[in-house]
Structure formats: C-alpha cells, structure tokens
PDB file of N, CA and C in Angstrom:
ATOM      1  N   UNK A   1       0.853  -1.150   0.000  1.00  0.00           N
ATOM      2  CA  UNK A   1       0.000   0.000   0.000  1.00  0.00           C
ATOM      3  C   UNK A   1       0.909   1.227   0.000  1.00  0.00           C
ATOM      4  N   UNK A   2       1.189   1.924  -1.151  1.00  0.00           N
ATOM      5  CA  UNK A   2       1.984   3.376  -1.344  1.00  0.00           C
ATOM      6  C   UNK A   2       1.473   4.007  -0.377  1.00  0.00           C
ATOM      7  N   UNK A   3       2.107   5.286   0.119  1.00  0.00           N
ATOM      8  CA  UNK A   3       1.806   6.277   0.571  1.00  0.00           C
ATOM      9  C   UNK A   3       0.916   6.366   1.614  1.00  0.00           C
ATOM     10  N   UNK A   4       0.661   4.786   2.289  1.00  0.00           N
ATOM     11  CA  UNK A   4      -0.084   4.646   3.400  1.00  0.00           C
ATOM     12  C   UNK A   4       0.189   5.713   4.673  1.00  0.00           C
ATOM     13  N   UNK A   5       1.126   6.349   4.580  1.00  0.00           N
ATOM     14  CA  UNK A   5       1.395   7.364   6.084  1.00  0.00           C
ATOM     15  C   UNK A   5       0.256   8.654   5.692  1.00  0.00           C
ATOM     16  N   UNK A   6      -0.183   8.584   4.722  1.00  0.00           N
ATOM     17  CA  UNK A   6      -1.165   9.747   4.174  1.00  0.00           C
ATOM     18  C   UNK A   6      -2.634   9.518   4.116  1.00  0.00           C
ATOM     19  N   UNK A   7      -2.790   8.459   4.172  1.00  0.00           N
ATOM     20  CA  UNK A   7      -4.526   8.108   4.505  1.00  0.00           C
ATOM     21  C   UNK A   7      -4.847   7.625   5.709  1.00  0.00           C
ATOM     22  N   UNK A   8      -5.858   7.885   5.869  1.00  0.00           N
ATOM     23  CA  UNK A   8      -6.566   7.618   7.264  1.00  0.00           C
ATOM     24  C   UNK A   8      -6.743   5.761   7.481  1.00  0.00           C
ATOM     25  N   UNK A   9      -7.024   6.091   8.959  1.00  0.00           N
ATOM     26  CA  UNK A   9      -6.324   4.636   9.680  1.00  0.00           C
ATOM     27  C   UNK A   9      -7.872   3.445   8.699  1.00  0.00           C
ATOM     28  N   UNK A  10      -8.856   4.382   8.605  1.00  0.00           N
ATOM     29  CA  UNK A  10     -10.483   3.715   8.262  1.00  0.00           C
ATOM     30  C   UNK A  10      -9.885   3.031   6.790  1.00  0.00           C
ATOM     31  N   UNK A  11      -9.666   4.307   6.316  1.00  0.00           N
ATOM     32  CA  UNK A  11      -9.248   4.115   4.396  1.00  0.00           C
ATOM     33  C   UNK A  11      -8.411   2.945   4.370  1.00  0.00           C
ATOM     34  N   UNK A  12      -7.470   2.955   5.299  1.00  0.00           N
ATOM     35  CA  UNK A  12      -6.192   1.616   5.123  1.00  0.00           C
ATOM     36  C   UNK A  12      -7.065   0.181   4.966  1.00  0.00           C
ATOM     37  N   UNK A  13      -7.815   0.473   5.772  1.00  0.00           N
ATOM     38  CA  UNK A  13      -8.606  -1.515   5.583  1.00  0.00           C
ATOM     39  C   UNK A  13      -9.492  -1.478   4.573  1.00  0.00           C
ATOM     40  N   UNK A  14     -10.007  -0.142   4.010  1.00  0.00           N
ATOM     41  CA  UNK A  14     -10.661  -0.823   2.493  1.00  0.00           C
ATOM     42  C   UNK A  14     -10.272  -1.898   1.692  1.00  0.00           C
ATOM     43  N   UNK A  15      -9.154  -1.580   1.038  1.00  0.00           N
ATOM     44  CA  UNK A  15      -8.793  -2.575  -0.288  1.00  0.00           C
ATOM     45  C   UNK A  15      -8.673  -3.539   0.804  1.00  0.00           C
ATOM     46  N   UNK A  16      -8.300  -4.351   1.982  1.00  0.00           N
ATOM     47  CA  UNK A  16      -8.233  -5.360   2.619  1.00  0.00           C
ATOM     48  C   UNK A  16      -9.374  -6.376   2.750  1.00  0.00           C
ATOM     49  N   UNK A  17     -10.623  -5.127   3.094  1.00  0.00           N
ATOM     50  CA  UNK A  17     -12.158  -6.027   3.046  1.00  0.00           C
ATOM     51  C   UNK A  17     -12.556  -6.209   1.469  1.00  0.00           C
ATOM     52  N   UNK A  18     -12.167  -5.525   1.203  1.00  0.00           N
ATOM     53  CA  UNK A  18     -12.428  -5.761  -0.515  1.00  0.00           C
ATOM     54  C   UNK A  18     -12.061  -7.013  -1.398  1.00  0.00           C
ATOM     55  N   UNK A  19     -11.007  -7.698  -0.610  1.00  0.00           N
ATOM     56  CA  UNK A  19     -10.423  -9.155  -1.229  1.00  0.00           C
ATOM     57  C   UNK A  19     -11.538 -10.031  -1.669  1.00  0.00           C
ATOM     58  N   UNK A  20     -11.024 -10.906  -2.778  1.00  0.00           N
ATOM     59  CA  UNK A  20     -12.300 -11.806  -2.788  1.00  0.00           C
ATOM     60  C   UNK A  20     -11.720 -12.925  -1.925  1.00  0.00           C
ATOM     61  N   UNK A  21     -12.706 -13.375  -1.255  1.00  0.00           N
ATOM     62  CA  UNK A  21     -11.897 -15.042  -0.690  1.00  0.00           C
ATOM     63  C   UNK A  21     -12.141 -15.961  -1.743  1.00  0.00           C
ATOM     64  N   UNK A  22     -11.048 -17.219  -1.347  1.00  0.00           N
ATOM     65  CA  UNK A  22     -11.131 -18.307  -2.317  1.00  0.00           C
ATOM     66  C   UNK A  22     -11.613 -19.374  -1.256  1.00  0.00           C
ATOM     67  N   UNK A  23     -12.247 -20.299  -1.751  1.00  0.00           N
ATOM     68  CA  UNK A  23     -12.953 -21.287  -0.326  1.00  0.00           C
ATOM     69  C   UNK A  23     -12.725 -20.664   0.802  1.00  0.00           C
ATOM     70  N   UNK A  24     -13.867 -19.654   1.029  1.00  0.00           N
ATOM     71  CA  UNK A  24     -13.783 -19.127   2.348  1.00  0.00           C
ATOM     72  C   UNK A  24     -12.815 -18.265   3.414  1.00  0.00           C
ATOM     73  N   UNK A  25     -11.397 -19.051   2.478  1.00  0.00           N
ATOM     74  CA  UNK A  25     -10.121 -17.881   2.939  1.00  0.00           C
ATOM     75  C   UNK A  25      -9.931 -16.892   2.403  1.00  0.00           C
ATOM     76  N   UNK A  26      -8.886 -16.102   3.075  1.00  0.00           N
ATOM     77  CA  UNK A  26      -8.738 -14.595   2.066  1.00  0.00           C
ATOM     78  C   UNK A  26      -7.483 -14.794   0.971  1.00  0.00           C
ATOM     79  N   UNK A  27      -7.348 -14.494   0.177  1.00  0.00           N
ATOM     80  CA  UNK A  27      -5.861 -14.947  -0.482  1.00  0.00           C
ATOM     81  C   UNK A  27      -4.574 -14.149   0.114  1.00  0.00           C
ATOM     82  N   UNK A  28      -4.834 -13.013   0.842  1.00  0.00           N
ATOM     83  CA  UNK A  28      -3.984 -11.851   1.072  1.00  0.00           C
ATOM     84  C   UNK A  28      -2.969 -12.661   1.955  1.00  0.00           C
ATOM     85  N   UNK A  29      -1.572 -12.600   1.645  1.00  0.00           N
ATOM     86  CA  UNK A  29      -1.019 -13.498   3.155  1.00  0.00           C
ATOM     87  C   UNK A  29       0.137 -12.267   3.212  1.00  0.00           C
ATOM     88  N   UNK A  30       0.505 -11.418   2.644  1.00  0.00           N
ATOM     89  CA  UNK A  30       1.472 -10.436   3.505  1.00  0.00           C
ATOM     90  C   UNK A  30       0.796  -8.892   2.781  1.00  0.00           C
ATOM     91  N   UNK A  31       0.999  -7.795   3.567  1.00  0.00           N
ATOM     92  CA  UNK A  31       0.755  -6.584   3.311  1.00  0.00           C
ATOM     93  C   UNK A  31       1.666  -5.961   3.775  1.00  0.00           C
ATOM     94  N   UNK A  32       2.358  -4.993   2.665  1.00  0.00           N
ATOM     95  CA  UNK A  32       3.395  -4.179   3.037  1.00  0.00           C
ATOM     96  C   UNK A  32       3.027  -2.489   3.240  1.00  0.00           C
ATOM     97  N   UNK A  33       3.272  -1.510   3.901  1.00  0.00           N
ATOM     98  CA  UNK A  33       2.700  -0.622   3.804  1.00  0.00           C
ATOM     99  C   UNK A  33       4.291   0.325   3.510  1.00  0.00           C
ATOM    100  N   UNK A  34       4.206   1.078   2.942  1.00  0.00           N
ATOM    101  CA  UNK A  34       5.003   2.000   2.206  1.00  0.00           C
ATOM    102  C   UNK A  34       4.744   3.636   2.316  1.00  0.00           C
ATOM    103  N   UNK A  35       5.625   4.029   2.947  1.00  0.00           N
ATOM    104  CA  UNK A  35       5.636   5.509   3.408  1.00  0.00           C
ATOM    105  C   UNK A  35       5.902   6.485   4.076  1.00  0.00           C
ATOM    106  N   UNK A  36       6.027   7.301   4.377  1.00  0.00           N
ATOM    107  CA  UNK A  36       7.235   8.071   5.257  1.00  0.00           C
ATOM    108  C   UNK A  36       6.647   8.685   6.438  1.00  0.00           C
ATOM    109  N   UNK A  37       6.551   8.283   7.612  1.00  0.00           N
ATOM    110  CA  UNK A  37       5.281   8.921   8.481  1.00  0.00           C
ATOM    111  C   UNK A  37       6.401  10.641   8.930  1.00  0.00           C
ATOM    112  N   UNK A  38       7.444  10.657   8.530  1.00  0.00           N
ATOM    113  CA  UNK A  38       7.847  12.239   8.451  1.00  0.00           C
ATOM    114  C   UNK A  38       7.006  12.916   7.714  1.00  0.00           C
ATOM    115  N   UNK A  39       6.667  12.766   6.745  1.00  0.00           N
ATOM    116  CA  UNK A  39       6.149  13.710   5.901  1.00  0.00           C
ATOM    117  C   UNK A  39       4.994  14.093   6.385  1.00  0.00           C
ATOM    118  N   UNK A  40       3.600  14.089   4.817  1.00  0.00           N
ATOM    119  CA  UNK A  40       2.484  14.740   5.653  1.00  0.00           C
ATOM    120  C   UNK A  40       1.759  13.730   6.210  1.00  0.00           C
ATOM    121  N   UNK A  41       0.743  13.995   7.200  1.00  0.00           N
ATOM    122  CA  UNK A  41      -0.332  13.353   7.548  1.00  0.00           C
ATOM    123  C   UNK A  41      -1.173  13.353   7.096  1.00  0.00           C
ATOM    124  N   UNK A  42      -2.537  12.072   7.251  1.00  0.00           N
ATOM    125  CA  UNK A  42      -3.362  12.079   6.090  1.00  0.00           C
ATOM    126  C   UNK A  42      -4.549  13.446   6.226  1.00  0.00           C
ATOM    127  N   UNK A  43      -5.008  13.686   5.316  1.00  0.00           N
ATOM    128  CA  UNK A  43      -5.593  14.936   4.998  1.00  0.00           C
ATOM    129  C   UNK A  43      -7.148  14.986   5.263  1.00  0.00           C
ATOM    130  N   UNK A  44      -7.617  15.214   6.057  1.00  0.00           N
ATOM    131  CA  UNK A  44      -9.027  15.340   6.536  1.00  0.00           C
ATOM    132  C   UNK A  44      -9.449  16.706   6.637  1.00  0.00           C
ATOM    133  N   UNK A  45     -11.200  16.648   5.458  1.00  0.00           N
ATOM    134  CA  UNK A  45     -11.453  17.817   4.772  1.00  0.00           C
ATOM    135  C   UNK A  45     -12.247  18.572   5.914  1.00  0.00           C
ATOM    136  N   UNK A  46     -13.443  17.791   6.392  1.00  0.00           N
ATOM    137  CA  UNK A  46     -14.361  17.888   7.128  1.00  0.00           C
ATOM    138  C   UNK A  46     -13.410  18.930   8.852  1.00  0.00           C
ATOM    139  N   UNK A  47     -14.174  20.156   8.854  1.00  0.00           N
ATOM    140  CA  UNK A  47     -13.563  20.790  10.262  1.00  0.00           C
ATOM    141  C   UNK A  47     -14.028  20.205  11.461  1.00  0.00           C
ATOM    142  N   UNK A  48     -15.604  19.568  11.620  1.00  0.00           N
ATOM    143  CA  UNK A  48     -15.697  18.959  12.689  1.00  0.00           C
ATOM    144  C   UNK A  48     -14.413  17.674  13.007  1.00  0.00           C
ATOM    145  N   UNK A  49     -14.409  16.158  12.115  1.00  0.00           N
ATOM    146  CA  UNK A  49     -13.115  15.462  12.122  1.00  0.00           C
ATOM    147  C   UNK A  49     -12.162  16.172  12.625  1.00  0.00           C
ATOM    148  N   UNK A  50     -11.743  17.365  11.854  1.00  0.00           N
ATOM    149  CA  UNK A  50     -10.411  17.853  12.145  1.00  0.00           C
ATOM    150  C   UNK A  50     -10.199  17.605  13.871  1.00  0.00           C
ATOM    151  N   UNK A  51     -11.204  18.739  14.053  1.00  0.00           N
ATOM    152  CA  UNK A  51     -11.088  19.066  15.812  1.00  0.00           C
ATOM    153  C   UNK A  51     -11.850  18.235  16.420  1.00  0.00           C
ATOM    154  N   UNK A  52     -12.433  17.132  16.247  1.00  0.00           N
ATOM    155  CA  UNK A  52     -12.758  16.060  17.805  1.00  0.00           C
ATOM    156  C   UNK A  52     -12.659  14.674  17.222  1.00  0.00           C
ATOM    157  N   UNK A  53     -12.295  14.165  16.316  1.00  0.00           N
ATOM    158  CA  UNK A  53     -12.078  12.919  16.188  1.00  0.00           C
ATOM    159  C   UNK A  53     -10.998  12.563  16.330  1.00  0.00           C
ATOM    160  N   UNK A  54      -9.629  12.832  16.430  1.00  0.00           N
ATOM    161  CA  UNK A  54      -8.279  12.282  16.424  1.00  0.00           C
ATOM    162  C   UNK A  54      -7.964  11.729  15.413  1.00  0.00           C
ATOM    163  N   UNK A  55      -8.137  11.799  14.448  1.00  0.00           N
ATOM    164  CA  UNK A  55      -7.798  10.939  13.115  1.00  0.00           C
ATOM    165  C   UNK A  55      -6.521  11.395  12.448  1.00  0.00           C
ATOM    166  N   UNK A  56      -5.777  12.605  12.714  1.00  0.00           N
ATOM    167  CA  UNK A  56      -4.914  12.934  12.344  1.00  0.00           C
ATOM    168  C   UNK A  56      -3.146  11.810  12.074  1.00  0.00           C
ATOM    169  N   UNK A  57      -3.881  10.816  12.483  1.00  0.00           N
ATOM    170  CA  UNK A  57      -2.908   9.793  12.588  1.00  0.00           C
ATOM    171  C   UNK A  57      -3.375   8.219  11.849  1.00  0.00           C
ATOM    172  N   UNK A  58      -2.300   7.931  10.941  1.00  0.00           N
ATOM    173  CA  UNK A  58      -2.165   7.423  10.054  1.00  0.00           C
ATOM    174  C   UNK A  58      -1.940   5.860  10.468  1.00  0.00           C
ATOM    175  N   UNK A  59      -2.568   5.087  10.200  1.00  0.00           N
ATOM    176  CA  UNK A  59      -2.225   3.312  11.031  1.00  0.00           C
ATOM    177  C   UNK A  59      -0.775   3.334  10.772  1.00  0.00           C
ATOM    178  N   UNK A  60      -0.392   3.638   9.158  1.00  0.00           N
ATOM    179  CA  UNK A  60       1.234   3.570   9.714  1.00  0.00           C
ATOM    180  C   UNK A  60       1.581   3.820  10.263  1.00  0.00           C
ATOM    181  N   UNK A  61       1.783   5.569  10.557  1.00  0.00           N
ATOM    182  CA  UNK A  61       2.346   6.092  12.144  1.00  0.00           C
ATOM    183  C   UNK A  61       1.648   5.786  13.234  1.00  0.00           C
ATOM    184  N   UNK A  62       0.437   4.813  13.683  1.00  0.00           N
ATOM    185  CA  UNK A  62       0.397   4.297  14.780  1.00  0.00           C
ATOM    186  C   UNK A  62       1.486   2.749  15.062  1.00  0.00           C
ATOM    187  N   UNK A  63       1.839   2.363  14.046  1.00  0.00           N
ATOM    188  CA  UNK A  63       2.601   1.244  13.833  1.00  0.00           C
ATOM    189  C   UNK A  63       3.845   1.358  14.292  1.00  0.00           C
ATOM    190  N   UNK A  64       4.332   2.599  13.687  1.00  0.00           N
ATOM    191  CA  UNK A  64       5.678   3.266  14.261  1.00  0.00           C
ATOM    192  C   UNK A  64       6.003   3.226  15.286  1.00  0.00           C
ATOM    193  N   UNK A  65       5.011   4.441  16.139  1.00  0.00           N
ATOM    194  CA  UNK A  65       4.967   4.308  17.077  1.00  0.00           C
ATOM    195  C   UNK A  65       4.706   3.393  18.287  1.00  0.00           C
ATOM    196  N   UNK A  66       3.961   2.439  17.617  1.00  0.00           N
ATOM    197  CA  UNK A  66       3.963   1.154  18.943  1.00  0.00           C
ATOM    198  C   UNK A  66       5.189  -0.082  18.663  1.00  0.00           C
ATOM    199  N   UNK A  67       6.358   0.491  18.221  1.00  0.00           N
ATOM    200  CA  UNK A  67       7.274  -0.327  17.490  1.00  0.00           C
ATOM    201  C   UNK A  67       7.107  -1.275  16.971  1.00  0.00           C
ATOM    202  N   UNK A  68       6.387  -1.668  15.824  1.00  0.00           N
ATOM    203  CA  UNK A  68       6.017  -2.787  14.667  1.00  0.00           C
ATOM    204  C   UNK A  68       7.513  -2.556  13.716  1.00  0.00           C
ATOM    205  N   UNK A  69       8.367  -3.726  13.391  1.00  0.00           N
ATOM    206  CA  UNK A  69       9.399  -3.800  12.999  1.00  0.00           C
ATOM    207  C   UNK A  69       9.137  -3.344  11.365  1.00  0.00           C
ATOM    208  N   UNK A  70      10.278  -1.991  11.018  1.00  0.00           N
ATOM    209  CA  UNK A  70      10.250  -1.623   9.870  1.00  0.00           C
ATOM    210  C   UNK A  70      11.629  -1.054   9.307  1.00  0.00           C
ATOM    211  N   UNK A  71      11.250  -1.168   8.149  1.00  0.00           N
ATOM    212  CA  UNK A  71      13.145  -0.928   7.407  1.00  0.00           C
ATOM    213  C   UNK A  71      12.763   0.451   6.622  1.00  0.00           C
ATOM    214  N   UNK A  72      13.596   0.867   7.264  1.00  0.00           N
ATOM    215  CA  UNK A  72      13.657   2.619   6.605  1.00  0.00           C
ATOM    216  C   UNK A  72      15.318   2.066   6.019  1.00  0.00           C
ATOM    217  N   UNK A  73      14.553   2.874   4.588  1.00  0.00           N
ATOM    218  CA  UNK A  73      15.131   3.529   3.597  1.00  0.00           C
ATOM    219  C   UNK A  73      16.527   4.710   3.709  1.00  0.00           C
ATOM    220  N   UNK A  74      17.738   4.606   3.728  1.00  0.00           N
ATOM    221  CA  UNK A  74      18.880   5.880   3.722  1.00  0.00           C
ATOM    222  C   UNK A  74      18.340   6.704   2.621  1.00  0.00           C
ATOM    223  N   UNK A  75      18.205   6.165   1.342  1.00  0.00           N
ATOM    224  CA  UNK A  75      18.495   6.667   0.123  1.00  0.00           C
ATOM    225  C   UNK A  75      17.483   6.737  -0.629  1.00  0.00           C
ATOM    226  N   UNK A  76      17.425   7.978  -1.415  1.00  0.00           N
ATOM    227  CA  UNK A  76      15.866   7.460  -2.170  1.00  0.00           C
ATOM    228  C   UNK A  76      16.524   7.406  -4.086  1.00  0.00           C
ATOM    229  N   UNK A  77      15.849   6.717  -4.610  1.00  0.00           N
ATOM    230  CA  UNK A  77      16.424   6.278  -5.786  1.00  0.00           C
ATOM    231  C   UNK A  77      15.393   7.101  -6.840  1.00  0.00           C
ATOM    232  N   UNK A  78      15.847   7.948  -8.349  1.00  0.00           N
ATOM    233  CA  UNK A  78      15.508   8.250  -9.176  1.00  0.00           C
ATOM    234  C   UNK A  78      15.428   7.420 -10.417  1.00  0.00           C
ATOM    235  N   UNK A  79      14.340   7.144 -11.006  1.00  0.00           N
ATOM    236  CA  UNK A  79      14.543   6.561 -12.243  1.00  0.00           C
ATOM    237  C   UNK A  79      15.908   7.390 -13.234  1.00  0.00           C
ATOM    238  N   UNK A  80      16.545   6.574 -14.160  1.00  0.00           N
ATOM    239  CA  UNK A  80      17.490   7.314 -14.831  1.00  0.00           C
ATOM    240  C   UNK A  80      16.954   7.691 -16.265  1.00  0.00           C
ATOM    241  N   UNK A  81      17.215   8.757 -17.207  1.00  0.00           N
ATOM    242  CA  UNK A  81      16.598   9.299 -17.536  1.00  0.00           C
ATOM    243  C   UNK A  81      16.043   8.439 -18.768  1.00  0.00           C
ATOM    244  N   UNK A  82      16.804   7.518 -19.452  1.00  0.00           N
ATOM    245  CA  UNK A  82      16.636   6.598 -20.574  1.00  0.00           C
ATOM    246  C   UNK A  82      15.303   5.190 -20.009  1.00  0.00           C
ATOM    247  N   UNK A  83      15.372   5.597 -18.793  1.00  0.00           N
ATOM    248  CA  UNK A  83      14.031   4.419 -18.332  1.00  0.00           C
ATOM    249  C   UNK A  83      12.998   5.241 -17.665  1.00  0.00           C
ATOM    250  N   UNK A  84      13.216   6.695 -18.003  1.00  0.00           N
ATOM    251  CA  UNK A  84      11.826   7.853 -17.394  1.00  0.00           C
ATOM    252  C   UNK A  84      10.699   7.492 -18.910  1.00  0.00           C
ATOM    253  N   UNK A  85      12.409   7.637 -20.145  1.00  0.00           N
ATOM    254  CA  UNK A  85      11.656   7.874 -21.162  1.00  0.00           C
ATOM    255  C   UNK A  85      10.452   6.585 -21.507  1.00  0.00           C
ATOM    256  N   UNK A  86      11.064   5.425 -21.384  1.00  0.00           N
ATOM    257  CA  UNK A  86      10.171   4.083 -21.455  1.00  0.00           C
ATOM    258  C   UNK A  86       9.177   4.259 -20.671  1.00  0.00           C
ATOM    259  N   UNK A  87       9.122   4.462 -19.535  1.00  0.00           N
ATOM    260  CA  UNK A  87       7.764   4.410 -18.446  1.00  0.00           C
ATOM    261  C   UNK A  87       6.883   5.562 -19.502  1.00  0.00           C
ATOM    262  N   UNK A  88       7.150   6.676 -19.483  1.00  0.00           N
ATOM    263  CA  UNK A  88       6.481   7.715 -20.484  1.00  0.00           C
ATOM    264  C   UNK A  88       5.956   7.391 -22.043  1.00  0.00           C
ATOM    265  N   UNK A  89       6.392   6.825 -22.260  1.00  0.00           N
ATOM    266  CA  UNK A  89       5.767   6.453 -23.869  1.00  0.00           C
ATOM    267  C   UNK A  89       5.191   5.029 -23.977  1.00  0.00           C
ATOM    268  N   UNK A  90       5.243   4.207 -22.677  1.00  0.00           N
ATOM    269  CA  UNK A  90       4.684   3.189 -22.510  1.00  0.00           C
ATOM    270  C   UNK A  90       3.271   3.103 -22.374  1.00  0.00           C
TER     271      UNK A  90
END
C-alpha cells in the first residue's frame, strides 16, 4: 500500500475487506505498507473530524509508534533518464 502514512487509519482496511476469498479464505497473506510517516499526515477535509475525532494519525504512524518492525530507507532512488523515457511512452 503506497503512501499509506497519508490516509486515514479507516481508508487503510478498504482494499483489505475488498479481497475476494477463495474457499472461504482470504488470499492476502502479507501486506506491506510504504511511506514516510515524516512527511504529511493524512488529509481530513471535514472541520468537525479535524477538531474532535483524532484521526490525524495514520495506522502507519500508529505502527511506528507502537514499534512494529520496519526498514527505513537511507536513500531514495531516481529513475534514470533513458528508463523515465520508457515508463512515459509506454
């Protein structure tokens, strides 16, 4: 799940309930969540939410914070420019 540090903790389990099961199981057996809980937090439009629900916090950054084991990234990598062009005309 990209950019999971930016949506709300509700939004994160959509695509999850959304699976189809196969005989009764779910097929899903690992979920990775991807994202930088430095950056922003997820974005809630509504002013009531804003000020009395607490939602300002992202299941990833609750994850963080209750130390759930995760591998941060040193370096961030750019496509180079001869494989920008392929993704683009693809």
């Amino acid at each position: 799940m990209e950019e999971s540090a930016q949506i709300l903790e509700i939004e994160t389990f959509i695509p999850l309930l959304l699976q189809n099961p196969e005989d009764g199981f779910n097929r899903l057996k690992r979920w990775i969540m991807i994202g930088d809980h430095h950056q922003l937090p997820p974005v809630i439009k509504n002013q009531a939410f804003q000020k009395y629900s607490n939602m300002e916090q992202s299941l990833f950054t609750r994850f963080v914070r209750l130390g759930v084991p995760i591998i941060q990234l040193d370096m961030q990598g750019r496509l180079r420019l001869h494989d920008r062009v392929f993704f683009y005309n693809f």
